[in-house]
N, C-alpha and C. Protein backbone atom coordinates (compact mmCIF):
# COMPACT_ATOMS: atom_id res chain seq x y z
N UNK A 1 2.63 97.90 -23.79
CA UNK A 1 2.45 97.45 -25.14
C UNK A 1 2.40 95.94 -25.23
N UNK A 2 2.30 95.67 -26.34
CA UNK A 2 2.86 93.97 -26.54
C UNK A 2 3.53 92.88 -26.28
N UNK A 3 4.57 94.08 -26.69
CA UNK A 3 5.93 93.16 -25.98
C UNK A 3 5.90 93.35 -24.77
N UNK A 4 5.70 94.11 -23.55
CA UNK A 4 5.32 94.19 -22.43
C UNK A 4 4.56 92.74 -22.11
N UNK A 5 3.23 92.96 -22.43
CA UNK A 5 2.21 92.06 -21.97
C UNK A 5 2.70 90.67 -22.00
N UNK A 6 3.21 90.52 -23.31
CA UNK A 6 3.84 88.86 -23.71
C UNK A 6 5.06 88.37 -22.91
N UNK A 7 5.92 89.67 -22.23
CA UNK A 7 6.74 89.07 -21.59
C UNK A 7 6.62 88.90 -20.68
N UNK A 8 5.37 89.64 -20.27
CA UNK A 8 4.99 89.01 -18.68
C UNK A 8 3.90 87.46 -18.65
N UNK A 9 3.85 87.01 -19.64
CA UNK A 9 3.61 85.80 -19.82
C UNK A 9 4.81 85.20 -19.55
N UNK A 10 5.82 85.20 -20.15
CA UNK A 10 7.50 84.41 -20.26
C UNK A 10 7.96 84.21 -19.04
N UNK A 11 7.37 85.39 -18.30
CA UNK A 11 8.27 85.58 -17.29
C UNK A 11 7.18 85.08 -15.91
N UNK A 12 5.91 84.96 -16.12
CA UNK A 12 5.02 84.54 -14.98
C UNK A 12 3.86 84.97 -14.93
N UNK A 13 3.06 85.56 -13.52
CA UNK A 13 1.40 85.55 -13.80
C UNK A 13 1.35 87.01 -14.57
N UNK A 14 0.13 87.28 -15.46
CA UNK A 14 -0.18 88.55 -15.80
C UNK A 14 -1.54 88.94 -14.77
N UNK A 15 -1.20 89.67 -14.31
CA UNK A 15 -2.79 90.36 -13.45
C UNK A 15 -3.59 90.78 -14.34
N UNK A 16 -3.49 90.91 -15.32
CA UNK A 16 -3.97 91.53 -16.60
C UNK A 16 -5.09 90.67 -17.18
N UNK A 17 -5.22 89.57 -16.89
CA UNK A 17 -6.28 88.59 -17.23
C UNK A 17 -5.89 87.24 -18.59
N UNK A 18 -6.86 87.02 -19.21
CA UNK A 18 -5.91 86.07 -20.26
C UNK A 18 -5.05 86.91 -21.37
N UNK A 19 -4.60 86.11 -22.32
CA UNK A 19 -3.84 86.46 -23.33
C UNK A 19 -4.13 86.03 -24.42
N UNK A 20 -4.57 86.89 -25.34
CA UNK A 20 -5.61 86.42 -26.45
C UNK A 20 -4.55 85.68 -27.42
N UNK A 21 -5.02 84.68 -27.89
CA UNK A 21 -4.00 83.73 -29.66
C UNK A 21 -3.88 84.69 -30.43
N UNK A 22 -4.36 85.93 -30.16
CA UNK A 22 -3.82 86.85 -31.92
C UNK A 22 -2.43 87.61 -31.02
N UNK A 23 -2.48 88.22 -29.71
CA UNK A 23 -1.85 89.08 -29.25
C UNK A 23 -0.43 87.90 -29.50
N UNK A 24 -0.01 86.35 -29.21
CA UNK A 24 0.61 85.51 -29.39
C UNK A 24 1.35 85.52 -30.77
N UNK A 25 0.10 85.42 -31.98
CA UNK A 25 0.46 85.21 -33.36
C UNK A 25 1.04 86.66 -33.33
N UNK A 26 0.78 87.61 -33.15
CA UNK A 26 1.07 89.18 -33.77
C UNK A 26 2.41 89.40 -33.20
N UNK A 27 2.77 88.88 -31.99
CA UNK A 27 3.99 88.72 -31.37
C UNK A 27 5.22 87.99 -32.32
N UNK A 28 4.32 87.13 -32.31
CA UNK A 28 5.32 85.99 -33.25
C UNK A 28 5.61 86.33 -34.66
N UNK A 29 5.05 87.41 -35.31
CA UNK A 29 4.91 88.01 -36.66
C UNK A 29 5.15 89.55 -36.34
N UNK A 30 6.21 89.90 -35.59
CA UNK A 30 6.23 91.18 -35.57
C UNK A 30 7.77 91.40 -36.15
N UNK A 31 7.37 92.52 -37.20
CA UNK A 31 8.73 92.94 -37.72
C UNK A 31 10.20 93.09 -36.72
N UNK A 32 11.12 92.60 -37.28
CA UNK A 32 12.12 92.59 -36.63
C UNK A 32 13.72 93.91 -37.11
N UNK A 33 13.87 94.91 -36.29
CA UNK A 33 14.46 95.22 -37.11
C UNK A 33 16.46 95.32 -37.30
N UNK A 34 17.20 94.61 -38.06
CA UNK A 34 18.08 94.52 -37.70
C UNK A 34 19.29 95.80 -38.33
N UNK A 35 19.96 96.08 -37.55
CA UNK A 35 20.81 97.45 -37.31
C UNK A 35 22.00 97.65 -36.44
N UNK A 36 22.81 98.36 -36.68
CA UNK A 36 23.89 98.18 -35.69
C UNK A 36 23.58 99.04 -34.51
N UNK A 37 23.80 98.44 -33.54
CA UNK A 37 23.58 99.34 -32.30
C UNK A 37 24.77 99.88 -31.41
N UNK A 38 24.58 100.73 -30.97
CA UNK A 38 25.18 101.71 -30.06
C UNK A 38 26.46 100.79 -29.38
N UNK A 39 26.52 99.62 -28.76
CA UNK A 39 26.97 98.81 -28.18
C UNK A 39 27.82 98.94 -28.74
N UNK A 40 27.85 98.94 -30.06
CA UNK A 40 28.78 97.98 -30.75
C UNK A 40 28.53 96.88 -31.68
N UNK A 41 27.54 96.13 -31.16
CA UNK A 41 26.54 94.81 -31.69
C UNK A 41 26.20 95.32 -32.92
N UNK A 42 26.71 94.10 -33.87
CA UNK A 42 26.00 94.59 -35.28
C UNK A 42 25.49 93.67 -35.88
N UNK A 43 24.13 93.73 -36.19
CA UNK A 43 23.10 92.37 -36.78
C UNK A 43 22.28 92.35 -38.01
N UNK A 44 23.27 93.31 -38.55
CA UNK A 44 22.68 93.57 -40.27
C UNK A 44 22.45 92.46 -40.88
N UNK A 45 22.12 92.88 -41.70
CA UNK A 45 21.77 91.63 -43.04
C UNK A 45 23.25 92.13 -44.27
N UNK A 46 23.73 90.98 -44.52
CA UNK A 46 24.99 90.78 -45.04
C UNK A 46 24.07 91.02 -46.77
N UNK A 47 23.89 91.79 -47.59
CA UNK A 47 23.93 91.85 -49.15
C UNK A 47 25.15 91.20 -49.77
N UNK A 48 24.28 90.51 -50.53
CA UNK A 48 25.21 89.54 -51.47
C UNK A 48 25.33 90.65 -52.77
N UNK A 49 24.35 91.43 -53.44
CA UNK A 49 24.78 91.86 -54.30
C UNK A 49 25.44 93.03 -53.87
N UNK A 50 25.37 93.78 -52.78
CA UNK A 50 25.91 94.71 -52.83
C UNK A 50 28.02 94.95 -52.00
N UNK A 51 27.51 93.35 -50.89
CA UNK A 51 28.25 93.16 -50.72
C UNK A 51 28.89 93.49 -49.52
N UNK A 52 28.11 94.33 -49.04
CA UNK A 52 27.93 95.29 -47.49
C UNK A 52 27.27 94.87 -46.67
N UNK A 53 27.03 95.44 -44.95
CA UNK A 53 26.11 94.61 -44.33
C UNK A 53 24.76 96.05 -44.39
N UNK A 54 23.68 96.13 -44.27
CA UNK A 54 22.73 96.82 -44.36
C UNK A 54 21.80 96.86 -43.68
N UNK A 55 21.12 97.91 -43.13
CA UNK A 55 19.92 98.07 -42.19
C UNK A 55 19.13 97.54 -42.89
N UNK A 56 18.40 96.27 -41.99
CA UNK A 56 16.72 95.49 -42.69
C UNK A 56 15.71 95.29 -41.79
N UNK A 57 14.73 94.88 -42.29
CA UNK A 57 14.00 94.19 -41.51
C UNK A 57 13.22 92.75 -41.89
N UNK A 58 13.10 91.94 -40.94
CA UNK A 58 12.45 90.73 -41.05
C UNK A 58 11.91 90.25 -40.67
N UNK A 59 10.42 89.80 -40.96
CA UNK A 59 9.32 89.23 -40.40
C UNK A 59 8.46 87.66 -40.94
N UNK A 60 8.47 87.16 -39.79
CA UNK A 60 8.12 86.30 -40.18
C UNK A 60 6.81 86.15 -40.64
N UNK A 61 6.01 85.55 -41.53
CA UNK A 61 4.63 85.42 -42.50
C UNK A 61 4.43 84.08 -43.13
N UNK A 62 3.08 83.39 -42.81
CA UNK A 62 2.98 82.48 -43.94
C UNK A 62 2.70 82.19 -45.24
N UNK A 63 3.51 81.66 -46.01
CA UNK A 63 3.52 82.01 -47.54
C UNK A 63 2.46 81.38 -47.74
N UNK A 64 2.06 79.83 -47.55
CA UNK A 64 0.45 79.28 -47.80
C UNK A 64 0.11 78.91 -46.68
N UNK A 65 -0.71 78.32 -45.90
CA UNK A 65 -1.43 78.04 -44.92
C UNK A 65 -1.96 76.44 -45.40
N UNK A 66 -1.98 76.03 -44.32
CA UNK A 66 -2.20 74.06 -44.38
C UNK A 66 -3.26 74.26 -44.42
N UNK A 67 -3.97 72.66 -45.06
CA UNK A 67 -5.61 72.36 -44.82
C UNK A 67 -6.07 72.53 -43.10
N UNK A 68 -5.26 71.91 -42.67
CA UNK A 68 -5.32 71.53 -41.27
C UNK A 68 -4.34 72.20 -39.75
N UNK A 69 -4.58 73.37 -39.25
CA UNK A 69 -3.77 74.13 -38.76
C UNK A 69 -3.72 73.51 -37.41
N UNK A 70 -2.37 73.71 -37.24
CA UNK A 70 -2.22 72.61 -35.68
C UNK A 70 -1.34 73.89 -34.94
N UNK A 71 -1.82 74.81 -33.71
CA UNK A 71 -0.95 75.43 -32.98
C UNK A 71 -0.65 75.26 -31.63
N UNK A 72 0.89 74.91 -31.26
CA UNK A 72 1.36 74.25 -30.04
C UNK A 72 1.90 75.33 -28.99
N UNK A 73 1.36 75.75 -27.70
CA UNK A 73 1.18 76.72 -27.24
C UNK A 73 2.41 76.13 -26.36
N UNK A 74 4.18 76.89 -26.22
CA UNK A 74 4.67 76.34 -25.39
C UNK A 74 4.48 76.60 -24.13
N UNK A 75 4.43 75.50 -23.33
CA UNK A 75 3.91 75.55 -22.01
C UNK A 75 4.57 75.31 -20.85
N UNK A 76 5.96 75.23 -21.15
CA UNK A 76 7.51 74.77 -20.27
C UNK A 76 8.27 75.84 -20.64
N UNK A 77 8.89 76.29 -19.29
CA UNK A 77 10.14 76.84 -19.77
C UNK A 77 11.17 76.40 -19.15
N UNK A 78 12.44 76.61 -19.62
CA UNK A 78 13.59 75.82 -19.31
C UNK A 78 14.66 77.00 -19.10
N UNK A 79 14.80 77.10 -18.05
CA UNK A 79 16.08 78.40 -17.68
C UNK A 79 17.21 77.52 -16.53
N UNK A 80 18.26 77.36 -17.77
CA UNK A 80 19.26 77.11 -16.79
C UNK A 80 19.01 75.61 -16.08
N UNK A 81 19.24 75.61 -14.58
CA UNK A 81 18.51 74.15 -14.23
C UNK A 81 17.53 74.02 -13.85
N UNK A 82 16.46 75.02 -13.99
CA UNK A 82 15.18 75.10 -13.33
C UNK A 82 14.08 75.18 -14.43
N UNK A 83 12.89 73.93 -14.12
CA UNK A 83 11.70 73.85 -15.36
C UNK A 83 11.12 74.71 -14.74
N UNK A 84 9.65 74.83 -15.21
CA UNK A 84 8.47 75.55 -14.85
C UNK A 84 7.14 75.25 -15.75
N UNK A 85 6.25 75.38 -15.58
CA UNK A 85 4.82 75.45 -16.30
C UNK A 85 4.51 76.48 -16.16
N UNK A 86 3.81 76.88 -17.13
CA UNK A 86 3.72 78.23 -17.08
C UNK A 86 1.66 77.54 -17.46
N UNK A 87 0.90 78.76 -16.77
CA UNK A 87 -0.51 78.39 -16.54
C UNK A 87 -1.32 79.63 -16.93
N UNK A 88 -0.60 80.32 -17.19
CA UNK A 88 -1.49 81.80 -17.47
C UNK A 88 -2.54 81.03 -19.06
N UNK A 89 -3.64 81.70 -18.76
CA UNK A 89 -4.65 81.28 -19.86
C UNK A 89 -4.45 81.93 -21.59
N UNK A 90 -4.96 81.08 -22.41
CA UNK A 90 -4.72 82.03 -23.81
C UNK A 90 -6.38 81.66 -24.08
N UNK A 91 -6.97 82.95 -24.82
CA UNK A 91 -8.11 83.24 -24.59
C UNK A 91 -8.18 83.01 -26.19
N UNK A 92 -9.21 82.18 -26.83
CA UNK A 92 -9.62 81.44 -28.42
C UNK A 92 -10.74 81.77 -28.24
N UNK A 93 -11.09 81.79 -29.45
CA UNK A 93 -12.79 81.44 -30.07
C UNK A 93 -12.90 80.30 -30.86
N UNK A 94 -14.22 80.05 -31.34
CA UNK A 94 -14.26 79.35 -32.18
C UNK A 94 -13.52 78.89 -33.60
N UNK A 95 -13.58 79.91 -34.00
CA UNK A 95 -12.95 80.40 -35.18
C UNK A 95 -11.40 81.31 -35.00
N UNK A 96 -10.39 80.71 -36.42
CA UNK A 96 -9.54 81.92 -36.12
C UNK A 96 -9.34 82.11 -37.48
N UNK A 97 -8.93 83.50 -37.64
CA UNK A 97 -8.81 84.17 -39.04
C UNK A 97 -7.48 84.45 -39.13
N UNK A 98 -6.48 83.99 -39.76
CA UNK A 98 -5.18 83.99 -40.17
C UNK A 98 -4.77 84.75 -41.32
N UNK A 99 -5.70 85.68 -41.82
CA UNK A 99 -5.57 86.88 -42.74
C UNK A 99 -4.11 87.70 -42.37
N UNK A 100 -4.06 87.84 -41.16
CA UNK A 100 -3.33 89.13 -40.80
C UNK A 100 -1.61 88.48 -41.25
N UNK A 101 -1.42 87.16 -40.88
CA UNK A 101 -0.30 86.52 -40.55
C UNK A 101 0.15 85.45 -42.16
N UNK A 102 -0.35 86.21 -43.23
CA UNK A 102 -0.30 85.67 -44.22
C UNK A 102 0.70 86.74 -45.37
N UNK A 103 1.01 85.97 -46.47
CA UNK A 103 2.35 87.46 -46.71
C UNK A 103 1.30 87.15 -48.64
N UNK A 104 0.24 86.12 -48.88
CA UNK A 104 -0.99 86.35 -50.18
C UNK A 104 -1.87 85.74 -49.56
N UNK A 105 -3.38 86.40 -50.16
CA UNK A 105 -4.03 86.11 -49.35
C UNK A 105 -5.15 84.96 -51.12
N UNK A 106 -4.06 83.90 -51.34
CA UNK A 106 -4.76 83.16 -52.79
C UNK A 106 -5.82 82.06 -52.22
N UNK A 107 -6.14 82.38 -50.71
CA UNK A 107 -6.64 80.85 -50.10
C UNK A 107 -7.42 81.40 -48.94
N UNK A 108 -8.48 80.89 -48.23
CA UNK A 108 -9.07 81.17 -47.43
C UNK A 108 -7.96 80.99 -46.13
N UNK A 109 -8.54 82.05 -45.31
CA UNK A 109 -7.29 81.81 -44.01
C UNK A 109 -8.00 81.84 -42.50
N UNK A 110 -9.98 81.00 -42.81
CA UNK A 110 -10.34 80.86 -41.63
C UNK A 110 -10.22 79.63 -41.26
N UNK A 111 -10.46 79.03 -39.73
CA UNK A 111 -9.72 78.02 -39.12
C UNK A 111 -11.30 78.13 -38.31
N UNK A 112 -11.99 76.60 -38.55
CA UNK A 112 -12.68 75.99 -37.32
C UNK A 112 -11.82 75.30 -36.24
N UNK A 113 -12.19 75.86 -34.83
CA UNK A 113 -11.58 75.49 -34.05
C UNK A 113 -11.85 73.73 -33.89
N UNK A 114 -11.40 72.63 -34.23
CA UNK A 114 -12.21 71.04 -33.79
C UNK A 114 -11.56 70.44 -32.72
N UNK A 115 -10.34 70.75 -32.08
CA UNK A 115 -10.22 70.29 -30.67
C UNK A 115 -8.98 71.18 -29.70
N UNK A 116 -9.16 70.95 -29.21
CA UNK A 116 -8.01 71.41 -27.94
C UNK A 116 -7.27 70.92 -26.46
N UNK A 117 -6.55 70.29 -26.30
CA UNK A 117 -5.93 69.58 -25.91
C UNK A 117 -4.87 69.89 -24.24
N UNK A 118 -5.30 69.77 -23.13
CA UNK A 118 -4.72 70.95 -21.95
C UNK A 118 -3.81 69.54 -21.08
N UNK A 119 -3.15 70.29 -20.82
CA UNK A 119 -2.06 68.96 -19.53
C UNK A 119 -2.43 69.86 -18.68
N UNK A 120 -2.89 68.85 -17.58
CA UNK A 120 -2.64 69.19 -16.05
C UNK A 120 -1.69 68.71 -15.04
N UNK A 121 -1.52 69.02 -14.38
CA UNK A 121 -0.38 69.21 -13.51
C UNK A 121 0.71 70.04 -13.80
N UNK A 122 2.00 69.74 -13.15
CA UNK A 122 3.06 70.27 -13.34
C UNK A 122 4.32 69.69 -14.30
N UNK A 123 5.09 70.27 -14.32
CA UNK A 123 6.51 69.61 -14.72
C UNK A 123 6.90 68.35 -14.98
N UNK A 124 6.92 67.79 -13.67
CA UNK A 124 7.07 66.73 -13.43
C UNK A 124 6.46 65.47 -13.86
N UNK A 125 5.00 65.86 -13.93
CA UNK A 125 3.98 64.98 -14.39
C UNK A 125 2.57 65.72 -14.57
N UNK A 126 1.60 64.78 -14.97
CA UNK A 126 0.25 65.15 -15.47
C UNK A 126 -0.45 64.37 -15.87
N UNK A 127 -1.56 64.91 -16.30
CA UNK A 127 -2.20 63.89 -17.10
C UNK A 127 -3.20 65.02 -18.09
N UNK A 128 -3.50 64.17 -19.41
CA UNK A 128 -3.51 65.29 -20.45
C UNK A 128 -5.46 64.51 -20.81
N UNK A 129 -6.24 65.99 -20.89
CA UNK A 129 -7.61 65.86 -21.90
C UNK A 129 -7.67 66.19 -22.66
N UNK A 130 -8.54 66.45 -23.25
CA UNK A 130 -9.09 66.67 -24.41
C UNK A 130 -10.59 67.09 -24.47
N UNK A 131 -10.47 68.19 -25.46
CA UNK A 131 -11.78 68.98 -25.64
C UNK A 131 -12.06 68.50 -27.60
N UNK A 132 -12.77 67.99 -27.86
CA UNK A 132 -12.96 67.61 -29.54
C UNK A 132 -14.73 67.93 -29.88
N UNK A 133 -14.62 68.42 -31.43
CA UNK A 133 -15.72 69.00 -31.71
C UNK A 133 -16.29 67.74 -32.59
N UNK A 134 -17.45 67.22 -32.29
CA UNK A 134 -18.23 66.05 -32.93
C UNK A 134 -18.40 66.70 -34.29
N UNK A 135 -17.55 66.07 -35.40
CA UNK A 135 -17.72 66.38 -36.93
C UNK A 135 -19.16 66.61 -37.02
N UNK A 136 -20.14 65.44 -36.88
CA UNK A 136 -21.79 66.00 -37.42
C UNK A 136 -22.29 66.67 -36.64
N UNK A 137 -22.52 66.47 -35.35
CA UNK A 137 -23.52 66.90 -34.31
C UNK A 137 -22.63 68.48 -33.99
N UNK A 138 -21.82 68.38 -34.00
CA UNK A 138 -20.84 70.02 -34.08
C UNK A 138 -21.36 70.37 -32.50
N UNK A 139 -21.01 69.54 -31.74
CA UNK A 139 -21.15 69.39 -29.85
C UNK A 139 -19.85 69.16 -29.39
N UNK A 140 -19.28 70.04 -28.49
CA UNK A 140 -18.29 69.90 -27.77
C UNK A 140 -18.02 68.74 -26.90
N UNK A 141 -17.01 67.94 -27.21
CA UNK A 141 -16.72 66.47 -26.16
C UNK A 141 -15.82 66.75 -24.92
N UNK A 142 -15.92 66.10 -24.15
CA UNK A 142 -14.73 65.97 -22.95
C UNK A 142 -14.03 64.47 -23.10
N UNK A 143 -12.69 64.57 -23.58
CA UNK A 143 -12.14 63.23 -23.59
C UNK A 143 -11.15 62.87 -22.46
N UNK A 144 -11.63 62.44 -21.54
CA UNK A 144 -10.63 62.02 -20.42
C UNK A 144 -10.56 60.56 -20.13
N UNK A 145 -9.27 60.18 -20.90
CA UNK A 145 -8.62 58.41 -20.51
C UNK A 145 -10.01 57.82 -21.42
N UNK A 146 -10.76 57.33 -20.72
CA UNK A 146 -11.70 55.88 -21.58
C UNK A 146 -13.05 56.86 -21.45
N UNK A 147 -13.71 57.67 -20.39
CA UNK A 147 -14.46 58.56 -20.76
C UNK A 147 -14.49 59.61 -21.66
N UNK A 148 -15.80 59.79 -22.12
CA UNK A 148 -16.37 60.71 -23.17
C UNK A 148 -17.49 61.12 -22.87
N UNK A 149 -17.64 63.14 -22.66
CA UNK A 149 -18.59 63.13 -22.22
C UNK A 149 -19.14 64.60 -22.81
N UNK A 150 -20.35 64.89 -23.21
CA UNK A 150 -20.80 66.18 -23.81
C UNK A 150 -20.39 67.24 -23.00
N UNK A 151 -20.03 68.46 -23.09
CA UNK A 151 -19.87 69.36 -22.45
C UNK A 151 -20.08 70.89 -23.33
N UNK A 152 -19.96 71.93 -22.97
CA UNK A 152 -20.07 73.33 -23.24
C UNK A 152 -19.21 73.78 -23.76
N UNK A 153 -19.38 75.11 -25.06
CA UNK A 153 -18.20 75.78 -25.30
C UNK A 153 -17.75 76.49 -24.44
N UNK A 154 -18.58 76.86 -23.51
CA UNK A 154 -18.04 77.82 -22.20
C UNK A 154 -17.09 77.12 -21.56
N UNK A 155 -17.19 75.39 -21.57
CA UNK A 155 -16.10 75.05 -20.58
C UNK A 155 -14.81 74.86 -21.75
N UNK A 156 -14.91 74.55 -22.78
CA UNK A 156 -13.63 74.26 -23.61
C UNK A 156 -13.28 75.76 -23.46
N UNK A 157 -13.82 76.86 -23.66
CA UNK A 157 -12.65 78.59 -23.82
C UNK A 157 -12.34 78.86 -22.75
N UNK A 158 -12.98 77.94 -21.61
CA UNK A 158 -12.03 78.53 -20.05
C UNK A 158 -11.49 77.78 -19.96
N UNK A 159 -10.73 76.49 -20.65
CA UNK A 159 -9.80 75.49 -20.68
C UNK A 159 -8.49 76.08 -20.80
C-alpha cells in the first residue's frame, strides 16, 4: 500500500521506481485515527464539552491555498548520530492540481510548475541548480553558478 511504498522511501532505495508528489501529498493528508490501543497507549482527543477523552480522527487539509505554492521535499534524514541523503526520485509534471488536499474548493487549486531546484552531492556538501521556467518564452532554463542554459522538460522531470 502507501504507507508501505512511502516508508520505503524513509527508510532507503525503492526498486519500485520513482515516487510520484501526489502519492507524498496523499501521505501527508491521510486521515489519522486516534484511539486507545491494546497496549495500553491512549491518544484520544480530550472533549472539552463533553469532558471525556474520545475516539477521532484527524487530517490534515488546506483551508486556502497561496498565490504562490512552494513544496520542500525533505531530503536529509537524521537518526540518532548518523545523516544521510536520501536520492530516490519524486516523479512531477508540469502542472499540479491540489483539489484533493483542500478541505473548500472557493479558489482554483492548479499550480504551474516555474522552477525546481536539486542539491547534488551528499551530506556533507554539494552544490545546488536550478531548473526555472522563462515567464514569456515558457522554455525550460538550466541555472548552474553564473551559467544559463536552455534545456528540456525531459531533463527538468528526470531531475
Amino acid at each position: 500500500g502507501l504507507l508501505s511504498r512511502f516508508g520505503s522511501w524513509l527508510f532507503g532505495y525503492d526498486p519500485r521506481g520513482d515516487i510520484d508528489l501526489h502519492e507524498c501529498l496523499s501521505l501527508f493528508c491521510m486521515p489519522d485515527e486516534l484511539y486507545k490501543e491494546r497496549s495500553g497507549s491512549d491518544n484520544r482527543y480530550f472533549c472539552e464539552h463533553c469532558r471525556a477523552k474520545q475516539n477521532a480522527t484527524k487530517q490534515f487539509t488546506f483551508l486556502e491555498l497561496p498565490e504562490v505554492l512552494v513544496i520542500h521535499i525533505k531530503r536529509f534524514d537524521f537518526s540518532g548520530h548518523w545523516a544521510a541523503k536520501k536520492s530516490d526520485r519524486i516523479a512531477f509534471g508540469e502542472t499540479l492540481d491540489m483539489s484533493s488536499y483542500v478541505s473548500s474548493r472557493r479558489q482554483s487549486c492548479l499550480y504551474d510548475l516555474r522552477a525546481v531546484i536539486n542539491h547534488h552531492g551528499n551530506f556533507g556538501g554539494g552544490h545546488y541548480t536550478a531548473f526555472v521556467r522563462h515567464a514569456y518564452f515558457h522554455e525550460w532554463m538550466l541555472c548552474d553558478d553564473s551559467v544559463v542554459s536552455a534545456t528540456s522538460w525531459d531533463k527538468v522531470a528526470r531531475s
